[in-house]
Protein backbone atom coordinates (compact mmCIF):
# COMPACT_ATOMS: atom_id res chain seq x y z
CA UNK A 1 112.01 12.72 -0.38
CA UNK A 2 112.97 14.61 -3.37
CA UNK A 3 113.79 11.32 -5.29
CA UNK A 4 110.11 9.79 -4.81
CA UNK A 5 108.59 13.63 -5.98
CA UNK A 6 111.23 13.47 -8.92
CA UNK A 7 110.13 9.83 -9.81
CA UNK A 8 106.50 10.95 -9.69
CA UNK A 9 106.77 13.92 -11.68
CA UNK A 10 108.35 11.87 -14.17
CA UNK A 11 105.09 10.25 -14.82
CA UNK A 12 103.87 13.35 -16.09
CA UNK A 13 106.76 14.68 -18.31
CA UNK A 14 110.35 14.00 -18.65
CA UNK A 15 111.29 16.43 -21.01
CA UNK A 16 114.10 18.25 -18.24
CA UNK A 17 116.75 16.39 -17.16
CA UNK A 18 116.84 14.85 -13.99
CA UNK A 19 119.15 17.24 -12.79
CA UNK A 20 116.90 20.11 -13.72
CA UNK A 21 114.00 18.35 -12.20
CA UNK A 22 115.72 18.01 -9.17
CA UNK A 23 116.16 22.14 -8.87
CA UNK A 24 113.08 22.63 -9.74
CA UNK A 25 111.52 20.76 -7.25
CA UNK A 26 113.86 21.52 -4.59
CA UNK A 27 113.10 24.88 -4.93
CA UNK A 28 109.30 24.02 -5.23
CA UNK A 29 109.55 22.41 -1.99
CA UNK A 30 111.35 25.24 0.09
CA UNK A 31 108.66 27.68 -1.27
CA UNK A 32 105.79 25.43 -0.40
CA UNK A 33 107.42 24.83 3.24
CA UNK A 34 107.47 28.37 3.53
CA UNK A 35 103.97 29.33 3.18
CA UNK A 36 102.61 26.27 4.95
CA UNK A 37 104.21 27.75 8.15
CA UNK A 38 103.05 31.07 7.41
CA UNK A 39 100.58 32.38 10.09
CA UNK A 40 97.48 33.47 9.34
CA UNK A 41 98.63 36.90 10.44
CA UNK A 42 101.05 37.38 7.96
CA UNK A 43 99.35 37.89 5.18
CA UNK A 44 102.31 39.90 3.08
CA UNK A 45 104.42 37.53 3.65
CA UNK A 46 102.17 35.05 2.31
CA UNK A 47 100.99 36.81 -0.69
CA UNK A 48 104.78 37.74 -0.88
CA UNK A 49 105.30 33.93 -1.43
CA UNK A 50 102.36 33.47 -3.38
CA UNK A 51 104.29 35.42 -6.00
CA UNK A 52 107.25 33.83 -6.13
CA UNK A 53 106.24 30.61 -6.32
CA UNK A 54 104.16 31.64 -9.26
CA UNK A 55 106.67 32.70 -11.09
CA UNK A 56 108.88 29.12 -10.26
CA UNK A 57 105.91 27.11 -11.04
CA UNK A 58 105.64 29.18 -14.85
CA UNK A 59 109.31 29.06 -15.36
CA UNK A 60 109.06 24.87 -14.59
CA UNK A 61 106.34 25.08 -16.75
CA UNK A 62 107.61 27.20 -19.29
CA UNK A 63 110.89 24.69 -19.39
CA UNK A 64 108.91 22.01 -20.09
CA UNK A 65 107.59 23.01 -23.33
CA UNK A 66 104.03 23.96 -21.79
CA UNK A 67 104.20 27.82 -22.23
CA UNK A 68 102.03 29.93 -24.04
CA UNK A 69 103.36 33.37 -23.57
CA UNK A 70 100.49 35.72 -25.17
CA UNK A 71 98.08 34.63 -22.64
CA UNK A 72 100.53 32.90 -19.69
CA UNK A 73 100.33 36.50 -17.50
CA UNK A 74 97.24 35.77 -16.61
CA UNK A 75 97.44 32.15 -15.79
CA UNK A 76 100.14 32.10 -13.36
CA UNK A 77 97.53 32.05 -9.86
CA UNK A 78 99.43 28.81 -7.57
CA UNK A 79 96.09 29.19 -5.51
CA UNK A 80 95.05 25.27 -6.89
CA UNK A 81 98.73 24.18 -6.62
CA UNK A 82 98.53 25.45 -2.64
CA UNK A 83 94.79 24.24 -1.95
CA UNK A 84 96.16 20.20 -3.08
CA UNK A 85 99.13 20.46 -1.33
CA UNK A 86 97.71 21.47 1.96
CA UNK A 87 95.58 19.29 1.52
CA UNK A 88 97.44 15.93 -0.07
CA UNK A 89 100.84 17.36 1.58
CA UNK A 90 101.72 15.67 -1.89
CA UNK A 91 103.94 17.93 -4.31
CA UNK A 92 103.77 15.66 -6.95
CA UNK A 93 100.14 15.52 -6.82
CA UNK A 94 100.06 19.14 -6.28
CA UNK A 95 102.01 19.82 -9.59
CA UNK A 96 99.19 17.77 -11.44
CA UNK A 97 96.51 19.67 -10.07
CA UNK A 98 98.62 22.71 -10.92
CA UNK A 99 99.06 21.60 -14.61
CA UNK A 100 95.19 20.67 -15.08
CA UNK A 101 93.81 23.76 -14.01
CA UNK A 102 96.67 25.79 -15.24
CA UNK A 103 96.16 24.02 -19.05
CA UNK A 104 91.77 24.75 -18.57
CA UNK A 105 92.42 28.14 -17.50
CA UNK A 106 94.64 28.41 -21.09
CA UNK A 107 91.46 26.99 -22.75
CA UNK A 108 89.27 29.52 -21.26
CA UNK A 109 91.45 32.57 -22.32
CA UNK A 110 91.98 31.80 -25.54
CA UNK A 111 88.79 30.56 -25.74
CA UNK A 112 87.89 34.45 -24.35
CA UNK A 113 90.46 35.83 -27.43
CA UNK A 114 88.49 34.07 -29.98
CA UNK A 115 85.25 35.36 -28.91
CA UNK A 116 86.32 38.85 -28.12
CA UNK A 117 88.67 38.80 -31.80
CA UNK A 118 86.78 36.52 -33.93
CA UNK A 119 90.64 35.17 -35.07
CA UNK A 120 90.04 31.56 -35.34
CA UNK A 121 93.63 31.20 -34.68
CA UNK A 122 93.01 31.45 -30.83
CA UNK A 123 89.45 28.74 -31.65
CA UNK A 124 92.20 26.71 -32.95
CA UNK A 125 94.75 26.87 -29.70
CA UNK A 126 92.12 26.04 -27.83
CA UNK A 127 91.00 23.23 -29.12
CA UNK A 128 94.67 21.70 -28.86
CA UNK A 129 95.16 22.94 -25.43
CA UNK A 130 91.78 21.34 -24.73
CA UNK A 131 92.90 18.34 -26.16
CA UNK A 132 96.20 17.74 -24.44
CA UNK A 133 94.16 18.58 -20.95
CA UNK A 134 92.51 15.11 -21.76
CA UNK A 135 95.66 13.37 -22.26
CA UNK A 136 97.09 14.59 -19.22
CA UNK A 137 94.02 13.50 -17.83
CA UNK A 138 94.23 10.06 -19.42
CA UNK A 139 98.10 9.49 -18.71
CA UNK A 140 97.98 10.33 -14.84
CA UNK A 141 94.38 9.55 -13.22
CA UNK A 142 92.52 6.49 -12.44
CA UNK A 143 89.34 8.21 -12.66
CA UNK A 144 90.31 9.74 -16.06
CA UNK A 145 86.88 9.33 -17.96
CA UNK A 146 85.10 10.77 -15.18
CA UNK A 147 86.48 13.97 -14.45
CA UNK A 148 87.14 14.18 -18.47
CA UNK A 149 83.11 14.36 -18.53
CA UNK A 150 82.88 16.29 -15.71
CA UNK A 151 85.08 18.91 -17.19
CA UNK A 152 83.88 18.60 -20.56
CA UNK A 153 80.21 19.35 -19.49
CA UNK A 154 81.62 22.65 -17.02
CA UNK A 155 83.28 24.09 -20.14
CA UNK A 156 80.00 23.69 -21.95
CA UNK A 157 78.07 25.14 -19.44
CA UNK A 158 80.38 28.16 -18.89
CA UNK A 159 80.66 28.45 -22.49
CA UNK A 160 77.67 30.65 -22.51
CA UNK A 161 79.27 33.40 -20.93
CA UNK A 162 80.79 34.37 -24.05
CA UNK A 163 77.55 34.81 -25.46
CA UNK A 164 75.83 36.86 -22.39
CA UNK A 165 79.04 39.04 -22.89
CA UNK A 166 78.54 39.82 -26.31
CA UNK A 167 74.69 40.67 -25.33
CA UNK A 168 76.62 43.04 -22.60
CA UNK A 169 78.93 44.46 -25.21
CA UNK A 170 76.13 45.47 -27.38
CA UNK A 171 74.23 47.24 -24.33
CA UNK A 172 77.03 49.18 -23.19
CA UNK A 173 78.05 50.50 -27.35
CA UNK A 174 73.76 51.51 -26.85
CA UNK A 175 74.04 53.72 -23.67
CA UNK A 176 72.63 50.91 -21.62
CA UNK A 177 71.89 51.55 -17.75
CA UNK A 178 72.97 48.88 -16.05
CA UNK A 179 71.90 48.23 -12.44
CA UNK A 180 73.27 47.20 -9.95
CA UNK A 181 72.23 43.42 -9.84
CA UNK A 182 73.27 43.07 -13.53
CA UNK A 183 76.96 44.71 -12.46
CA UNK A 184 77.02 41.88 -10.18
CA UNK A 185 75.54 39.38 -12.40
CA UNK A 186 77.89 40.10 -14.62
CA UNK A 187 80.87 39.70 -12.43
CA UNK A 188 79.81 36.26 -10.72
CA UNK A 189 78.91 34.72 -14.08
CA UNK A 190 82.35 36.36 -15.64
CA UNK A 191 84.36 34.58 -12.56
CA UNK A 192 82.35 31.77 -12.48
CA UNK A 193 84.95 29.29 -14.20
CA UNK A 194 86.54 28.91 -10.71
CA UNK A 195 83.24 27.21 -9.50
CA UNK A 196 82.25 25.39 -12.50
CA UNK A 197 85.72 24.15 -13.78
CA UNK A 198 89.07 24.43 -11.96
CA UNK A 199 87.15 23.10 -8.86
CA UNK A 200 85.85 20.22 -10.61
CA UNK A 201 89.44 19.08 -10.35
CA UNK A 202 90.00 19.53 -6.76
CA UNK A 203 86.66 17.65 -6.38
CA UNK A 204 88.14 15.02 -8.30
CA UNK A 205 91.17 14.84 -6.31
CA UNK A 206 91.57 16.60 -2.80
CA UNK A 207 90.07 14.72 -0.09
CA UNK A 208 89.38 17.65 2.09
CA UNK A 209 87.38 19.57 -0.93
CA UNK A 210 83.66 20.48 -0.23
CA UNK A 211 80.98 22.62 -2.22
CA UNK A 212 81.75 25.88 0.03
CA UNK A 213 85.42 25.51 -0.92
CA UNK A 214 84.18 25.67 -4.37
CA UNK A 215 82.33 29.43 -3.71
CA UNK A 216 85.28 30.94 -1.66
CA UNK A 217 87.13 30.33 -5.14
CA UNK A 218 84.29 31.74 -6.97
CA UNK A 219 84.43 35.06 -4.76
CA UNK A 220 88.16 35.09 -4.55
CA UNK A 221 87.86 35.25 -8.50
CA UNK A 222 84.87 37.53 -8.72
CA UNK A 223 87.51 40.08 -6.59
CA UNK A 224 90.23 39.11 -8.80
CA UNK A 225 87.94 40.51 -12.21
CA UNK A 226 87.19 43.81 -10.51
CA UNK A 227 90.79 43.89 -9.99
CA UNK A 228 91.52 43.67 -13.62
CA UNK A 229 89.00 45.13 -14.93
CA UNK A 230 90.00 48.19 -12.35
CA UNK A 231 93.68 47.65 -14.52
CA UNK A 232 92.16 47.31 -17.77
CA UNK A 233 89.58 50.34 -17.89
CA UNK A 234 91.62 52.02 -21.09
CA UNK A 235 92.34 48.79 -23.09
CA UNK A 236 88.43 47.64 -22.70
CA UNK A 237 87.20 51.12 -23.69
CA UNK A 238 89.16 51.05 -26.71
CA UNK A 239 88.55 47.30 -27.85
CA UNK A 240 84.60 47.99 -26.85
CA UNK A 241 84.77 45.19 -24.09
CA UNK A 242 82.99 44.71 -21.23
CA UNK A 243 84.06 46.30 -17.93
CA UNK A 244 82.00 46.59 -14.79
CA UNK A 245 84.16 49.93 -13.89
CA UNK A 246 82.71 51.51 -17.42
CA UNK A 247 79.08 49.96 -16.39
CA UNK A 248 78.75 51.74 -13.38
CA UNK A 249 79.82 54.68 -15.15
CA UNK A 250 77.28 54.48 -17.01
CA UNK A 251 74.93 54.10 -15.07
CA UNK A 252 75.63 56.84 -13.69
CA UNK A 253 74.35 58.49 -16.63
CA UNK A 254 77.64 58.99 -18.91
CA UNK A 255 77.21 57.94 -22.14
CA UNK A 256 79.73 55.46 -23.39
CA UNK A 257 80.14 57.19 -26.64
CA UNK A 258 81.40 60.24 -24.25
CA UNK A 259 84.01 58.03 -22.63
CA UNK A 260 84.66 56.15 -26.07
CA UNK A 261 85.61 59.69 -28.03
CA UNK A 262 87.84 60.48 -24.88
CA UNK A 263 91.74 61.32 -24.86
CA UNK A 264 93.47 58.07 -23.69
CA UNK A 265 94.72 59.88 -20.99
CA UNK A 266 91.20 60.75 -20.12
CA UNK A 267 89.44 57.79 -20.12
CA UNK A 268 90.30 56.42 -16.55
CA UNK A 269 89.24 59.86 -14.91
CA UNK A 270 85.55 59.89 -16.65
CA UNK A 271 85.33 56.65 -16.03
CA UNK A 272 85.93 57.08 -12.05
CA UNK A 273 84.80 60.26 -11.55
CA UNK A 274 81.11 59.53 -11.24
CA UNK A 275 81.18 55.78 -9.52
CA UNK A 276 83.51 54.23 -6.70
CA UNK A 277 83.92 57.37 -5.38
CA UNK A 278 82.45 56.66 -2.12
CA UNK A 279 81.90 53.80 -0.07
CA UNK A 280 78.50 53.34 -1.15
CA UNK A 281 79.22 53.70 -4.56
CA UNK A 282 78.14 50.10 -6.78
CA UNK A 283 81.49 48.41 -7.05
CA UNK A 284 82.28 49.13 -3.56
CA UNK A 285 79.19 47.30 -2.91
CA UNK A 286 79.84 44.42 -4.68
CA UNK A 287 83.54 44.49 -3.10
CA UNK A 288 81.85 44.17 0.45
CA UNK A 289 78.76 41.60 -0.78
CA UNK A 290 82.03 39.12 -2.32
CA UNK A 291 83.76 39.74 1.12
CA UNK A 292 81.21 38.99 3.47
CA UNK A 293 80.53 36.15 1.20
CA UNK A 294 83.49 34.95 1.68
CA UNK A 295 83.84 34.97 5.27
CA UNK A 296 80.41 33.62 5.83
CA UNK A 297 81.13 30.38 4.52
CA UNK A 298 82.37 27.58 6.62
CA UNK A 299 85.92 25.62 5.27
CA UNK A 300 87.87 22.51 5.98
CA UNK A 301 91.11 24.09 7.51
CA UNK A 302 92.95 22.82 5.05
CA UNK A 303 91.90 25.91 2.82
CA UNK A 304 91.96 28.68 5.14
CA UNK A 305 94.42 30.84 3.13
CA UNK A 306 91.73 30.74 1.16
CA UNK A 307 89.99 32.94 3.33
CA UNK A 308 93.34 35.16 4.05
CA UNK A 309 93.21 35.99 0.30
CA UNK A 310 89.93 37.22 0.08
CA UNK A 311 90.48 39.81 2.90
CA UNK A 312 93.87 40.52 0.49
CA UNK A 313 91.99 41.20 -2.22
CA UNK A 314 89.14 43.01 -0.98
CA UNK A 315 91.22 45.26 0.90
CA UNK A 316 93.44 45.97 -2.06
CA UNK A 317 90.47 46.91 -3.92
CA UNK A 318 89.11 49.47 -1.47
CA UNK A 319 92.34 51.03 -1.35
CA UNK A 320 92.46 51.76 -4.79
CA UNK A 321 88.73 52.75 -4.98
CA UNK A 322 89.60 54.99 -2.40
CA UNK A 323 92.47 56.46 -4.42
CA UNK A 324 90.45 57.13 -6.97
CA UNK A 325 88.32 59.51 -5.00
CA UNK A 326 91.14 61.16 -3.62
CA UNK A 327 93.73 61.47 -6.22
């Protein structure tokens, strides 16, 4: 078994010996085993999993000459690498789907530096990485023109984010109150590169996939940007970014320049101190509207973990919502 994987990975890179392939993959395949006879009850254990095979996945990437560390810490989700092999039961093919969406989601970060920087260092990196997502494309898939347009016109289409962000930046440095429905506007068109592009590829290449698979990724990502902007509230206040934390504090009638001219150490505690600090408060909202989202939708069975990891997530956010109101 490992042989045929080895001999199929080898079609995508060769650049570790076979030897080190063979690790690699053996270690791949224990991991995978593991979560596929996970229950549906065991949630930890699963996420537990999740982790470590992220981390073996970006050290196999990493090895072969794919790494880009400034940005790789938040590219290392396996959720696309589990989806196609639950659904192919195909590691081989499950490591392609891994490195496609893995490579896009590099494009879309530094794509996110360049806009949030204005260094055309990172407009540079991600025009390469762009590039040698086609040729990955092109060396390993039948279909290659095909989902290269497909992907090609996603990435154009999400590419006005960046400027709806920079139209949010400027609001928030003016005092803007946000509502509601523009916090959560902002959040599904922030996380909508899930919908638009990485499941483009399983589209292309998971027989299983269907169009509601495609939204239980967008919500699992939309609870995945609250989570980091939840982590993130001091480094956005200082670089001016947007953060849907800071816009419900403000619109909650704190001024951003308050919060801006705050002590480091104060910024989180403004910040939370007049939103999220009840269940009703807007994020909380939003956190229950992405969850009941989520479970709403019907899925092939194939991707019911997907479903597992949005109760994860939300739950992880409430928890720390509800921290924050009772420190």
């Amino acid at each position: 078994m490992i042989t045929e994987i080895l001999l199929s990975i080898m079609e995508i890179t060769s650049k570790l010996s076979d030897f080190e392939n063979r690790v690699y993959l053996d270690k791949i395949s224990k991991l995978i085993m593991d979560l596929n006879n996970s229950t549906a009850t065991d949630s930890l254990h699963f996420v537990e999993q999740m982790v470590s095979l992220s981390a073996l996945l970006s050290s196999f990437d990493r090895n072969l000459g794919n790494s880009f560390p400034d940005i790789d810490d938040n590219a290392q989700d396996p959720t696309y690498f589990i989806a196609a092999y639950f659904d192919t039961k195909n590691i081989a093919e499950a490591l392609r789907v891994y490195r496609i969406v893995r490579s896009l989601t590099r494009y879309i970060l530094l794509s996110d530096r360049f806009y949030e920087t204005g260094n055309d260092r990172y407009a540079s990196l991600a025009k390469q990485v762009h590039k040698s997502v086609n040729e990955l494309i092109q060396s390993s898939e039948r279909n290659a023109q095909h989902i290269i347009y497909s992907i090609d016109y996603s990435l154009e289409q999400f590419s006005a984010f960046w400027k709806f962000e920079q139209i949010i930046k400027r609001r928030i440095l003016e005092n803007y109150t946000f509502s509601y429905t523009e916090m959560r506007h902002f959040n599904l068109s922030k996380s909508s590169d899930a919908l638009l592009i990485y499941a483009k590829v399983l589209d292309a290449k998971l027989p299983s996939f269907n169009e509601n698979v495609g939204l239980i990724l967008h919500y699992n990502q939309a609870l995945l940007d609250i989570q980091d902007d939840w982590e993130d509230i001091e480094d956005d206040v200082q670089e001016d970014m947007p953060n849907i934390f800071v816009m419900a504090a403000v619109d909650n009638n704190i001024p951003y320049n308050r919060i801006k001219k705050s002590r480091q150490d104060m910024i989180r505690k403004i910040v939370l101190s007049e939103n999220n600090n009840s269940s009703g408060g807007p994020i909380s909202r939003l956190v229950n509207e992405l969850h009941a989202s989520s479970k709403s939708v019907s899925i092939p069975e194939n991707f019911a973990f997907l479903k597992s990891l949005s109760d994860r997530y939300a739950d992880t956010l409430r928890r720390k919502i509800l921290s924050s109101a009772n420190p």
